[in-house]
PDB file of N, CA and C in Angstrom:
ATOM      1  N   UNK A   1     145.350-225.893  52.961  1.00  0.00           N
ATOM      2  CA  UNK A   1     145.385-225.314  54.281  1.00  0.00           C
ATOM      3  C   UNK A   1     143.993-225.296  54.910  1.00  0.00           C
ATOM      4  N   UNK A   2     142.788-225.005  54.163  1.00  0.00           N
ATOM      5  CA  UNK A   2     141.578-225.133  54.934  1.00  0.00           C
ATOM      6  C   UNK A   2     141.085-226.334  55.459  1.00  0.00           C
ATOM      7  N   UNK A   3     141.887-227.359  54.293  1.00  0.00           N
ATOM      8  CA  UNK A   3     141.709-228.776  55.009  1.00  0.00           C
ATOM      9  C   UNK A   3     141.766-228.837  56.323  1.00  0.00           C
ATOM     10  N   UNK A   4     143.126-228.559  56.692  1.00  0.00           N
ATOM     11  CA  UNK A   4     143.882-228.775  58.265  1.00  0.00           C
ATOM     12  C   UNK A   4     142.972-227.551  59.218  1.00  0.00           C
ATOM     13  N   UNK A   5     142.904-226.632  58.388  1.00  0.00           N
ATOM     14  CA  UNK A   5     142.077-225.596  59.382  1.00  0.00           C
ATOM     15  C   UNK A   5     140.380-226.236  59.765  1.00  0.00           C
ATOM     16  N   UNK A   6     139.741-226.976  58.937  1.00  0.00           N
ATOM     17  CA  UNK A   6     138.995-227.666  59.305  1.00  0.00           C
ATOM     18  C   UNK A   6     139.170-229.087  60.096  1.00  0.00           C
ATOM     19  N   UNK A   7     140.225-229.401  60.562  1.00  0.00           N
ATOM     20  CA  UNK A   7     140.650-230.662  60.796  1.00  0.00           C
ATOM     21  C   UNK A   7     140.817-229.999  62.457  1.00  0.00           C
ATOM     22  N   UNK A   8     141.316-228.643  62.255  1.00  0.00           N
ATOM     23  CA  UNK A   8     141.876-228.286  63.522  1.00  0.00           C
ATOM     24  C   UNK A   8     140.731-227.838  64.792  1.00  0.00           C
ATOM     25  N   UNK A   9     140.124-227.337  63.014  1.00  0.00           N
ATOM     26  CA  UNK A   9     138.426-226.905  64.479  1.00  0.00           C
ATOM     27  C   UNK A   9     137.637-228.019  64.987  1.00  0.00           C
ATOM     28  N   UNK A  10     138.254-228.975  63.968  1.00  0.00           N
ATOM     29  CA  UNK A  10     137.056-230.492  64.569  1.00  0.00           C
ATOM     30  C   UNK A  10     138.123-231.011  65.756  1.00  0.00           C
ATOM     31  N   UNK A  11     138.890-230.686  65.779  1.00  0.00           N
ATOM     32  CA  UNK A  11     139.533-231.461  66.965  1.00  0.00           C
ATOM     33  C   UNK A  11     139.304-230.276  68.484  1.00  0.00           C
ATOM     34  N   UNK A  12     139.573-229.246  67.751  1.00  0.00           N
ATOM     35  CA  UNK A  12     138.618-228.324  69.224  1.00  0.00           C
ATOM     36  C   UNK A  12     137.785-228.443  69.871  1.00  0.00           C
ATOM     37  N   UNK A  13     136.793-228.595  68.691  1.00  0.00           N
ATOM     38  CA  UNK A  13     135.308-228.966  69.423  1.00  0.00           C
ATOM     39  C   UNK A  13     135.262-229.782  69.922  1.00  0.00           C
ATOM     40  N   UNK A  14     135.882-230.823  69.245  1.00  0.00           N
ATOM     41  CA  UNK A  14     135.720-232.648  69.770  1.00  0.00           C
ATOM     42  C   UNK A  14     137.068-232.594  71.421  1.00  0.00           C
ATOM     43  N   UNK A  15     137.887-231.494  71.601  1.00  0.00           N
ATOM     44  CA  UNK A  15     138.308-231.557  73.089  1.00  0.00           C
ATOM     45  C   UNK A  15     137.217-230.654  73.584  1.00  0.00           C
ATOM     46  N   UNK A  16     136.610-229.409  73.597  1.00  0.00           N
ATOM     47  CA  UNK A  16     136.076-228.724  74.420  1.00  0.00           C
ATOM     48  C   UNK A  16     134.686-229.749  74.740  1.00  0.00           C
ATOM     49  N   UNK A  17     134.366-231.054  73.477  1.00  0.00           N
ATOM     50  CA  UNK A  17     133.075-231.320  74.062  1.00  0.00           C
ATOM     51  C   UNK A  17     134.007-232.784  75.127  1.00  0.00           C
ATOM     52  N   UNK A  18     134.472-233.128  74.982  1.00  0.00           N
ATOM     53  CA  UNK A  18     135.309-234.350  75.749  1.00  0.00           C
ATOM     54  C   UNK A  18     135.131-233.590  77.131  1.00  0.00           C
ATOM     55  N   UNK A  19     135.950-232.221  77.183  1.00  0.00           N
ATOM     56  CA  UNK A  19     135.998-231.574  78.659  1.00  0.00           C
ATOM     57  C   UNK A  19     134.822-231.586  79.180  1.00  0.00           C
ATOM     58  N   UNK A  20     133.468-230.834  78.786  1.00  0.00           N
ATOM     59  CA  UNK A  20     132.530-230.636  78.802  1.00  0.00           C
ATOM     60  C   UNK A  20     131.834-232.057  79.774  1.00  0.00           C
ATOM     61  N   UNK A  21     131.731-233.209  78.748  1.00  0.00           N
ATOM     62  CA  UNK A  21     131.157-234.589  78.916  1.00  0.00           C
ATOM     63  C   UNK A  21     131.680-234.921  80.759  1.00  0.00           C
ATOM     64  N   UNK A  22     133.543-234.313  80.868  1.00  0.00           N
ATOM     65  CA  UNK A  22     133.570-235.293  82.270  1.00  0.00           C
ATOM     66  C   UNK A  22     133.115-234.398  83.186  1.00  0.00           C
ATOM     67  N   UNK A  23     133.352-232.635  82.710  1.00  0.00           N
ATOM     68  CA  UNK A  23     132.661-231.864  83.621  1.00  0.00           C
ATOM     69  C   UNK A  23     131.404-232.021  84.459  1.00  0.00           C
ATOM     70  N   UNK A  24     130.501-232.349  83.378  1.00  0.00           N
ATOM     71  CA  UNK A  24     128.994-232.084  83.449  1.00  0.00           C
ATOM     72  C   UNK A  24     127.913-233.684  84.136  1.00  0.00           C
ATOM     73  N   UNK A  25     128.559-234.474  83.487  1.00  0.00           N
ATOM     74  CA  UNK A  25     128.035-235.710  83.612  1.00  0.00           C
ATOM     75  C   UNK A  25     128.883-236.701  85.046  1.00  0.00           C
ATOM     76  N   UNK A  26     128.286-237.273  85.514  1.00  0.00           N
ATOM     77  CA  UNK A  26     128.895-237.919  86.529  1.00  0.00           C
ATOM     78  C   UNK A  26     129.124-239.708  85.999  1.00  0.00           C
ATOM     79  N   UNK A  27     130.295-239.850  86.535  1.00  0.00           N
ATOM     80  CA  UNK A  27     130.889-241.205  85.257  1.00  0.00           C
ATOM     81  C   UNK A  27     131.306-241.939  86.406  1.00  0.00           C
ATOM     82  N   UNK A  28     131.250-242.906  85.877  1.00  0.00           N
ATOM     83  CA  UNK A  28     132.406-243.707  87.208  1.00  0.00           C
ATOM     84  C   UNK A  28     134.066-243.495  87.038  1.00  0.00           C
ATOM     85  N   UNK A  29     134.581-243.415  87.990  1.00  0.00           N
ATOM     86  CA  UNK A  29     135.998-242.760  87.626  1.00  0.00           C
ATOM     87  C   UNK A  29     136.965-243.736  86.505  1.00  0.00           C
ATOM     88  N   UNK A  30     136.412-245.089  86.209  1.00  0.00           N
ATOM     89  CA  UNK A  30     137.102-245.655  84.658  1.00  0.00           C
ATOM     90  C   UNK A  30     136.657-244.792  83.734  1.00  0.00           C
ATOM     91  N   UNK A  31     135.466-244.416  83.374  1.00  0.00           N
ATOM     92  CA  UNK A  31     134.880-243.764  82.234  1.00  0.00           C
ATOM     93  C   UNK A  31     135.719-242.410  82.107  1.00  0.00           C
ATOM     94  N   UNK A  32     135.417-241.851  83.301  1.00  0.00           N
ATOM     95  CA  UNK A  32     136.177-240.430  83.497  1.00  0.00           C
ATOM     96  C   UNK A  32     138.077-240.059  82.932  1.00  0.00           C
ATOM     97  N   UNK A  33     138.415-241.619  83.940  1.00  0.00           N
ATOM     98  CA  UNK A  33     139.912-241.526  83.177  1.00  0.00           C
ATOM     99  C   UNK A  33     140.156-242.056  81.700  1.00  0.00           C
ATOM    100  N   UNK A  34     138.769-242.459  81.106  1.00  0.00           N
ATOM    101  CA  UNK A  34     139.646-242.955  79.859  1.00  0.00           C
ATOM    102  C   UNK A  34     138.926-241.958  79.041  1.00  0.00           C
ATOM    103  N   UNK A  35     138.019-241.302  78.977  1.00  0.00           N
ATOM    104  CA  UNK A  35     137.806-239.835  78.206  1.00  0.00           C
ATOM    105  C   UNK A  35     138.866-238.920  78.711  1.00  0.00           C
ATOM    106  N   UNK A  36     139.711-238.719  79.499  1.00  0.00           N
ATOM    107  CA  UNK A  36     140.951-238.192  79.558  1.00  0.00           C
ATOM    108  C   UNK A  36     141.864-238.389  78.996  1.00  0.00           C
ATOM    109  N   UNK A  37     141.784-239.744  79.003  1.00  0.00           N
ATOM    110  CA  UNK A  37     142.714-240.379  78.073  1.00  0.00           C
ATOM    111  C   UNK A  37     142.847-240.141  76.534  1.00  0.00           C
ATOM    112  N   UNK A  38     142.005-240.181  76.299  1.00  0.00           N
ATOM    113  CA  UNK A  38     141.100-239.489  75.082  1.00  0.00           C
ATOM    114  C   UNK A  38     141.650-238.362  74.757  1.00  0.00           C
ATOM    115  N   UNK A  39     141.000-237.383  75.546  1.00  0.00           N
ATOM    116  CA  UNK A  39     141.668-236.021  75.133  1.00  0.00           C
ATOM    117  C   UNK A  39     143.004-235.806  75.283  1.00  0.00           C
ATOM    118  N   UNK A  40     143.694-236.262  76.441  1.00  0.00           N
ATOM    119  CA  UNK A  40     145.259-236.286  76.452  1.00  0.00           C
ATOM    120  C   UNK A  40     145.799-236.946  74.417  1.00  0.00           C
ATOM    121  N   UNK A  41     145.306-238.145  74.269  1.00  0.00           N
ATOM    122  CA  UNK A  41     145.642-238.756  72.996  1.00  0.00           C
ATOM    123  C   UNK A  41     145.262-237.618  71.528  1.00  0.00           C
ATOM    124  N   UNK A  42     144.403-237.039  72.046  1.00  0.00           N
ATOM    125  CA  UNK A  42     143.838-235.850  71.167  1.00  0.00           C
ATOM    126  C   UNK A  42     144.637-234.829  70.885  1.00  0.00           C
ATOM    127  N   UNK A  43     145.247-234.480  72.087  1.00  0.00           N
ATOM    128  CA  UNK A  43     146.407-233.065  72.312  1.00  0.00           C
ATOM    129  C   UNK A  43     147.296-233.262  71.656  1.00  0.00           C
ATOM    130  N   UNK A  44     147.806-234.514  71.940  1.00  0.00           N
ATOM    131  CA  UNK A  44     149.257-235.170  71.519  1.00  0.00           C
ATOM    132  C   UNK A  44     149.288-234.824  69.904  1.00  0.00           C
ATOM    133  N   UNK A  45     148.064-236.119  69.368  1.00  0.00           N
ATOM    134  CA  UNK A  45     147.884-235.879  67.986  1.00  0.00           C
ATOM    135  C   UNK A  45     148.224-234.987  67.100  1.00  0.00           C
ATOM    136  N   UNK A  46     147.588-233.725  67.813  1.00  0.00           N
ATOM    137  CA  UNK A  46     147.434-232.445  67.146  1.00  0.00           C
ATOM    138  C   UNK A  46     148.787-231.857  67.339  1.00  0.00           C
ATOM    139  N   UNK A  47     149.498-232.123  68.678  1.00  0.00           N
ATOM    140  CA  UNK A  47     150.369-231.568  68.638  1.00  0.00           C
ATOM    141  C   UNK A  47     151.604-231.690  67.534  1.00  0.00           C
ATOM    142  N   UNK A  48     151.799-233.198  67.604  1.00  0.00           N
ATOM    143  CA  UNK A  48     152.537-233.778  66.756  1.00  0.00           C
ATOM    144  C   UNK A  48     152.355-233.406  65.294  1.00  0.00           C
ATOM    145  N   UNK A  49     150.982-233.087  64.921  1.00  0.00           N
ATOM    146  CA  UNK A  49     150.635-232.599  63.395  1.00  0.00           C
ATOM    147  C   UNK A  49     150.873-231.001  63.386  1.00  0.00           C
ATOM    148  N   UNK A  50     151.344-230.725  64.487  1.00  0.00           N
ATOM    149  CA  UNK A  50     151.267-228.779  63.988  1.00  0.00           C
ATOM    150  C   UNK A  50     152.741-229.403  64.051  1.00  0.00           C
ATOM    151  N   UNK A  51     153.582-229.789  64.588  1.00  0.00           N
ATOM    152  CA  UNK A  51     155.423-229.880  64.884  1.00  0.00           C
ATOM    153  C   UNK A  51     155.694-230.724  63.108  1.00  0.00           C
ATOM    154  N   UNK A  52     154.615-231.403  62.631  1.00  0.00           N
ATOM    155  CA  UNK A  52     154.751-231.755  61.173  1.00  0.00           C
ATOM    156  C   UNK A  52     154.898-230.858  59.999  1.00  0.00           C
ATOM    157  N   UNK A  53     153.952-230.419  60.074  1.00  0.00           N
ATOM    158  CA  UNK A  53     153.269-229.173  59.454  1.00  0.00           C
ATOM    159  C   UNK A  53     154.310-228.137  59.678  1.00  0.00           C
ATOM    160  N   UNK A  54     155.301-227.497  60.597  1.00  0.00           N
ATOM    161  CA  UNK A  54     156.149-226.582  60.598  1.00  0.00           C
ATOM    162  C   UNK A  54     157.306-227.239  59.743  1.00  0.00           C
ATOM    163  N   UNK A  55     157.840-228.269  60.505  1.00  0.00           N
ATOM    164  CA  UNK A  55     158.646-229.004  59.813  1.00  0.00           C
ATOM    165  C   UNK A  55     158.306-229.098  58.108  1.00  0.00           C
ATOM    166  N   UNK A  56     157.400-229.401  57.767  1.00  0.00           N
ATOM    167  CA  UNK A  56     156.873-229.449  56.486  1.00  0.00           C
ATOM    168  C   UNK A  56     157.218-227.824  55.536  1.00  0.00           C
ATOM    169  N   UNK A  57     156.543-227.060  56.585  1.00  0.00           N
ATOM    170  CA  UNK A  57     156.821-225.963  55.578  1.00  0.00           C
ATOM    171  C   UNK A  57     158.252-224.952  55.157  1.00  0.00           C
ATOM    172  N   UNK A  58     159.039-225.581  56.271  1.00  0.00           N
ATOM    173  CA  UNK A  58     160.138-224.961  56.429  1.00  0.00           C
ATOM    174  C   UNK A  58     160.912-225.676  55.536  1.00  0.00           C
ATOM    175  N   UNK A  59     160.940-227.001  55.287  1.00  0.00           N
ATOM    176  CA  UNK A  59     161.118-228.323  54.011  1.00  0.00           C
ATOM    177  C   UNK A  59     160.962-227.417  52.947  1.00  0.00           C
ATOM    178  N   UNK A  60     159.742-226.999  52.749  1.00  0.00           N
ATOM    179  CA  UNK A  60     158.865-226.073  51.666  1.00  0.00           C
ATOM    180  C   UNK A  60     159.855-224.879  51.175  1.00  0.00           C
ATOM    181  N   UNK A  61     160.142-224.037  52.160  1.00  0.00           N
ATOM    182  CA  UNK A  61     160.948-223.359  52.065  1.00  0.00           C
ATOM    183  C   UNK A  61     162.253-222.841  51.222  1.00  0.00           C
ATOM    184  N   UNK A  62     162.717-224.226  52.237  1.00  0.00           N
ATOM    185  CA  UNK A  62     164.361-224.165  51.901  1.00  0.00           C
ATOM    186  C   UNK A  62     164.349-224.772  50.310  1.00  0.00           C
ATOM    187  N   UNK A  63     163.522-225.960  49.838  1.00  0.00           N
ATOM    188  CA  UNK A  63     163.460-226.064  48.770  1.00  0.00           C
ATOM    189  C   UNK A  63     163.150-225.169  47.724  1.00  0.00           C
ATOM    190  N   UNK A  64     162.132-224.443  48.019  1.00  0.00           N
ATOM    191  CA  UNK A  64     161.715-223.170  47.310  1.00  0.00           C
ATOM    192  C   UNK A  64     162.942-222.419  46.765  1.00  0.00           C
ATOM    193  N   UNK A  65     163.241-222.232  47.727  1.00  0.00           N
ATOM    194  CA  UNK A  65     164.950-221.135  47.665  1.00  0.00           C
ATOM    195  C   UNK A  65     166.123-221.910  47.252  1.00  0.00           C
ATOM    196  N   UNK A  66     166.450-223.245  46.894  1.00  0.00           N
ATOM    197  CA  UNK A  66     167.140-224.076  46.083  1.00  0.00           C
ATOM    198  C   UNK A  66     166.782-224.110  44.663  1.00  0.00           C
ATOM    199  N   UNK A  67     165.290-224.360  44.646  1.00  0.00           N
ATOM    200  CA  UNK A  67     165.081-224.329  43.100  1.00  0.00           C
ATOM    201  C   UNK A  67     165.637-222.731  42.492  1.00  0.00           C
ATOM    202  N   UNK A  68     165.047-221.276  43.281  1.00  0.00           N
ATOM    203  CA  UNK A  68     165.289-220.210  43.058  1.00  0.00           C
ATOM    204  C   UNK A  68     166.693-219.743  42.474  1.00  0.00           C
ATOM    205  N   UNK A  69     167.656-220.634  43.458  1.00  0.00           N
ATOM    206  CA  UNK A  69     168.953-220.753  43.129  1.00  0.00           C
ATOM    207  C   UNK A  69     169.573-221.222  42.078  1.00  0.00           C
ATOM    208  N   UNK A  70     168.998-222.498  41.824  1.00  0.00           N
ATOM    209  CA  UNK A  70     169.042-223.197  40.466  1.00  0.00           C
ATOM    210  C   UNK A  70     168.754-222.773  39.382  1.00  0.00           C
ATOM    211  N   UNK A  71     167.554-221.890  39.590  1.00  0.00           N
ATOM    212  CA  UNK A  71     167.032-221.303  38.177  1.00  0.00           C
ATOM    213  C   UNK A  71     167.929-220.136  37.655  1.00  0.00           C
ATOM    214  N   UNK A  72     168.151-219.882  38.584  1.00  0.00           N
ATOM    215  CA  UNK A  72     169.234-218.369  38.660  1.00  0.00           C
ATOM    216  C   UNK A  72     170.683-219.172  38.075  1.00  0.00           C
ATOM    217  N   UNK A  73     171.143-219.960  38.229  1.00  0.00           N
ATOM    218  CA  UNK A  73     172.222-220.426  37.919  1.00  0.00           C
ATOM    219  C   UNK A  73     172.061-220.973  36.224  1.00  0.00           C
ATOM    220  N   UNK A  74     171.262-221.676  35.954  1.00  0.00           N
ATOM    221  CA  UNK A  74     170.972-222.361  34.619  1.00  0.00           C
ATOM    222  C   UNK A  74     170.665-220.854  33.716  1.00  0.00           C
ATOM    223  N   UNK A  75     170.113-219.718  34.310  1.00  0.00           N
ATOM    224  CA  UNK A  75     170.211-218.447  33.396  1.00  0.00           C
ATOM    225  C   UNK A  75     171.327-218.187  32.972  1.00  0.00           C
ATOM    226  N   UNK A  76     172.111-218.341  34.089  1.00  0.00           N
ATOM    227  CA  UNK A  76     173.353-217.644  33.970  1.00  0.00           C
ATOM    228  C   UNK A  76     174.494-218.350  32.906  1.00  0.00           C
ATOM    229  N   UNK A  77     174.081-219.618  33.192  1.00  0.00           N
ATOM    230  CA  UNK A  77     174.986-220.722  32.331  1.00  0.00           C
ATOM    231  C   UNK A  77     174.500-220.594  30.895  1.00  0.00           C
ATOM    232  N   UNK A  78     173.554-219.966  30.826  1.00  0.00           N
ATOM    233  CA  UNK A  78     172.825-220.102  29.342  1.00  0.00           C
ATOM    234  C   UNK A  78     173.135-218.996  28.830  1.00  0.00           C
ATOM    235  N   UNK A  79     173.063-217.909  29.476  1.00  0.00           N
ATOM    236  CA  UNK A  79     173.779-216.528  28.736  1.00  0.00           C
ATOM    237  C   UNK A  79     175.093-216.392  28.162  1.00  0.00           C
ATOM    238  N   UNK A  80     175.986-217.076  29.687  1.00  0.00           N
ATOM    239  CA  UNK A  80     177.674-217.515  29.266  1.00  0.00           C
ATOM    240  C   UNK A  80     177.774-218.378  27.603  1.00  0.00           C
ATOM    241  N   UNK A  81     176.641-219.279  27.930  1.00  0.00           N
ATOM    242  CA  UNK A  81     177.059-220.145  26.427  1.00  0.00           C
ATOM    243  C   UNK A  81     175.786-219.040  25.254  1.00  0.00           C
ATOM    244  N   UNK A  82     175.590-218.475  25.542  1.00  0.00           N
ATOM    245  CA  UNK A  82     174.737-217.482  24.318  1.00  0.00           C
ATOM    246  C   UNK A  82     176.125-216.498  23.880  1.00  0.00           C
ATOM    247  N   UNK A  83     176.647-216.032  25.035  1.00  0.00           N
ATOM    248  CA  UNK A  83     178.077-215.163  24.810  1.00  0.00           C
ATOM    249  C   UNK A  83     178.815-215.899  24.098  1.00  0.00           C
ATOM    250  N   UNK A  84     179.255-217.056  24.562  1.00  0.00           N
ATOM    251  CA  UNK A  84     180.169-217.967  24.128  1.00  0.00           C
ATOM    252  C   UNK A  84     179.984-218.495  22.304  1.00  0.00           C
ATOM    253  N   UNK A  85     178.481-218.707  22.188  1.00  0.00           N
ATOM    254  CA  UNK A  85     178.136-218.538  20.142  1.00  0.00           C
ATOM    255  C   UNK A  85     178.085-217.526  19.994  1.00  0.00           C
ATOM    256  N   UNK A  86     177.965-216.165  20.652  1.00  0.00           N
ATOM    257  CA  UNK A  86     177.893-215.214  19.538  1.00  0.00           C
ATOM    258  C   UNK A  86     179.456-215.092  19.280  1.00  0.00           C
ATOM    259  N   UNK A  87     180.643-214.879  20.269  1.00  0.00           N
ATOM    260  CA  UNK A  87     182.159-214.818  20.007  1.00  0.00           C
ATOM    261  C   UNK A  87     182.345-215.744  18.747  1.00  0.00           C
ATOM    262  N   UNK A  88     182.069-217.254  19.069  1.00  0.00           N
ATOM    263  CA  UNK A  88     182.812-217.543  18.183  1.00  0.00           C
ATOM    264  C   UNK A  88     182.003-217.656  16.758  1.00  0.00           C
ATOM    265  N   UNK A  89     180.828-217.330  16.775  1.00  0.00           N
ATOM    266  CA  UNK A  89     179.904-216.947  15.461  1.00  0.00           C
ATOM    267  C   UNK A  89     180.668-215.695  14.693  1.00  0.00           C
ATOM    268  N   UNK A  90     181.217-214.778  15.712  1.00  0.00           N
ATOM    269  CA  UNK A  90     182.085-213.620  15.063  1.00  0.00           C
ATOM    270  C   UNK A  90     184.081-213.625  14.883  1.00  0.00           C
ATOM    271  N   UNK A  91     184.246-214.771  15.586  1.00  0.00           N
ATOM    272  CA  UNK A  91     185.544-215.310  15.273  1.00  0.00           C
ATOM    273  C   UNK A  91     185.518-216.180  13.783  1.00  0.00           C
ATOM    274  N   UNK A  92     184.360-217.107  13.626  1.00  0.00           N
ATOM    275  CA  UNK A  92     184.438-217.515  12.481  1.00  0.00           C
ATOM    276  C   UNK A  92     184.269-216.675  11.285  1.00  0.00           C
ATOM    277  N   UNK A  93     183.194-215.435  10.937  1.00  0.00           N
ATOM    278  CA  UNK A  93     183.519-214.585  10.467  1.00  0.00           C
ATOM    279  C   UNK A  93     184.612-213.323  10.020  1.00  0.00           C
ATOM    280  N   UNK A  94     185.445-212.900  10.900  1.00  0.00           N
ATOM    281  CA  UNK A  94     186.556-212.808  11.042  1.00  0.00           C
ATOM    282  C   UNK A  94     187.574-213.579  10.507  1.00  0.00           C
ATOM    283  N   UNK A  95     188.002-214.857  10.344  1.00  0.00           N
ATOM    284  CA  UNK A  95     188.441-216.035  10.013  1.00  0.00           C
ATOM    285  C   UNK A  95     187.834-216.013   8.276  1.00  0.00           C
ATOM    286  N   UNK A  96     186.896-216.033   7.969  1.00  0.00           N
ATOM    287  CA  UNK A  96     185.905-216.219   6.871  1.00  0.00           C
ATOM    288  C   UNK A  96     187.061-214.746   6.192  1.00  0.00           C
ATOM    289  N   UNK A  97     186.418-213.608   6.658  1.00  0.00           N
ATOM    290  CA  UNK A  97     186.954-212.681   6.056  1.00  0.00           C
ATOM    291  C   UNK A  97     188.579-212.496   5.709  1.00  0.00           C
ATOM    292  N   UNK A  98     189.387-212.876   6.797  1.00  0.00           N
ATOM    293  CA  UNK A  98     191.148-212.904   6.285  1.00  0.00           C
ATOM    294  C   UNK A  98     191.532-213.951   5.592  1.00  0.00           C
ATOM    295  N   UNK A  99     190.536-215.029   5.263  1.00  0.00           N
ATOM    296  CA  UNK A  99     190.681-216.502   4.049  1.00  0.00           C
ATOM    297  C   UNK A  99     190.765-215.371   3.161  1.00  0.00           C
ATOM    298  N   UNK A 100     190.120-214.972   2.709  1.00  0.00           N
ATOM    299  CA  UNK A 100     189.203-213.574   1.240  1.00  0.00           C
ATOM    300  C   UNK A 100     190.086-212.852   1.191  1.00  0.00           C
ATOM    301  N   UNK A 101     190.867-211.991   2.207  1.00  0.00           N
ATOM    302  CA  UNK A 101     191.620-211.029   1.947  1.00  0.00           C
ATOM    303  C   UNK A 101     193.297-212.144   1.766  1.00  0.00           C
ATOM    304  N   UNK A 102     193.387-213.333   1.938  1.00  0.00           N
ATOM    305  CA  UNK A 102     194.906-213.616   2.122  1.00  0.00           C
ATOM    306  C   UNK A 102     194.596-214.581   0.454  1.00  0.00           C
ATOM    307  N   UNK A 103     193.516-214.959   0.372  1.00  0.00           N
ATOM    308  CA  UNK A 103     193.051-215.418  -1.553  1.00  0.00           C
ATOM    309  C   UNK A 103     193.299-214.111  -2.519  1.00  0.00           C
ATOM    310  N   UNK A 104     192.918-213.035  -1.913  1.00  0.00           N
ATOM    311  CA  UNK A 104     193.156-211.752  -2.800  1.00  0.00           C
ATOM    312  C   UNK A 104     194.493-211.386  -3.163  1.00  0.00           C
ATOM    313  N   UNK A 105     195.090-211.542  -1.907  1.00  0.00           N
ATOM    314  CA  UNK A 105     196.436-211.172  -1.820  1.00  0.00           C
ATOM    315  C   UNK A 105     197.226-211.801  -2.952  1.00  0.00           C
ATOM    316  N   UNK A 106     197.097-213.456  -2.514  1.00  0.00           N
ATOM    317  CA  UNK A 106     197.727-214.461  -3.211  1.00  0.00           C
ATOM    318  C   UNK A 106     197.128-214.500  -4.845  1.00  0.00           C
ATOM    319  N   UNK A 107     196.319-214.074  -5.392  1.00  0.00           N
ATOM    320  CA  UNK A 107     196.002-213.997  -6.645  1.00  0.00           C
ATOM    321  C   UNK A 107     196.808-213.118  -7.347  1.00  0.00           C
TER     322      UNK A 107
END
């Protein structure tokens, strides 16, 4: 982010000194319109990179809160199957134990 925040102040300066240049200095009116041109191409730029940059983070976002979702789900699936071995870890025991008692019987 300081990148762009430095990216953003160099493009400030570099319009307030553009304004400055047609203000102050007397140009012939080609020079004049194409340092306008300039800064018009400057605005745009920037503009287009902040409408990126939102777009970008809102991307950021929604993904953020998908993975969040995901992670939350793969817990959940992992507990179900942690439930799911301990049952039948204690069904087979159970099972184990009425073999023993139906061998006892039968002896």
């Amino acid at each position: 982010m300081t990148n762009l925040a430095n990216k953003e102040k160099n493009l400030n300066e570099l319009i307030e000194k553009l304004s400055n240049l047609s203000n102050s200095y007397s140009h012939d009116s080609s020079r004049a319109e194409l340092l306008k041109k300039e800064r018009d191409s400057v605005l745009l730029e920037k503009s287009l990179i902040e409408k990126k940059q939102h777009e970008l983070l809102m991307e950021h976002k929604y993904l953020k809160d998908k993975i969040l979702k995901l992670e939350q789900e793969l817990k959940k699936k992992n507990e179900l199957q942690d439930k799911f071995s301990r049952e039948i870890d204690e069904l087979s025991q159970e099972t184990e134990e009425l073999v023993e008692e139906i061998d006892k019987w039968q002896m």
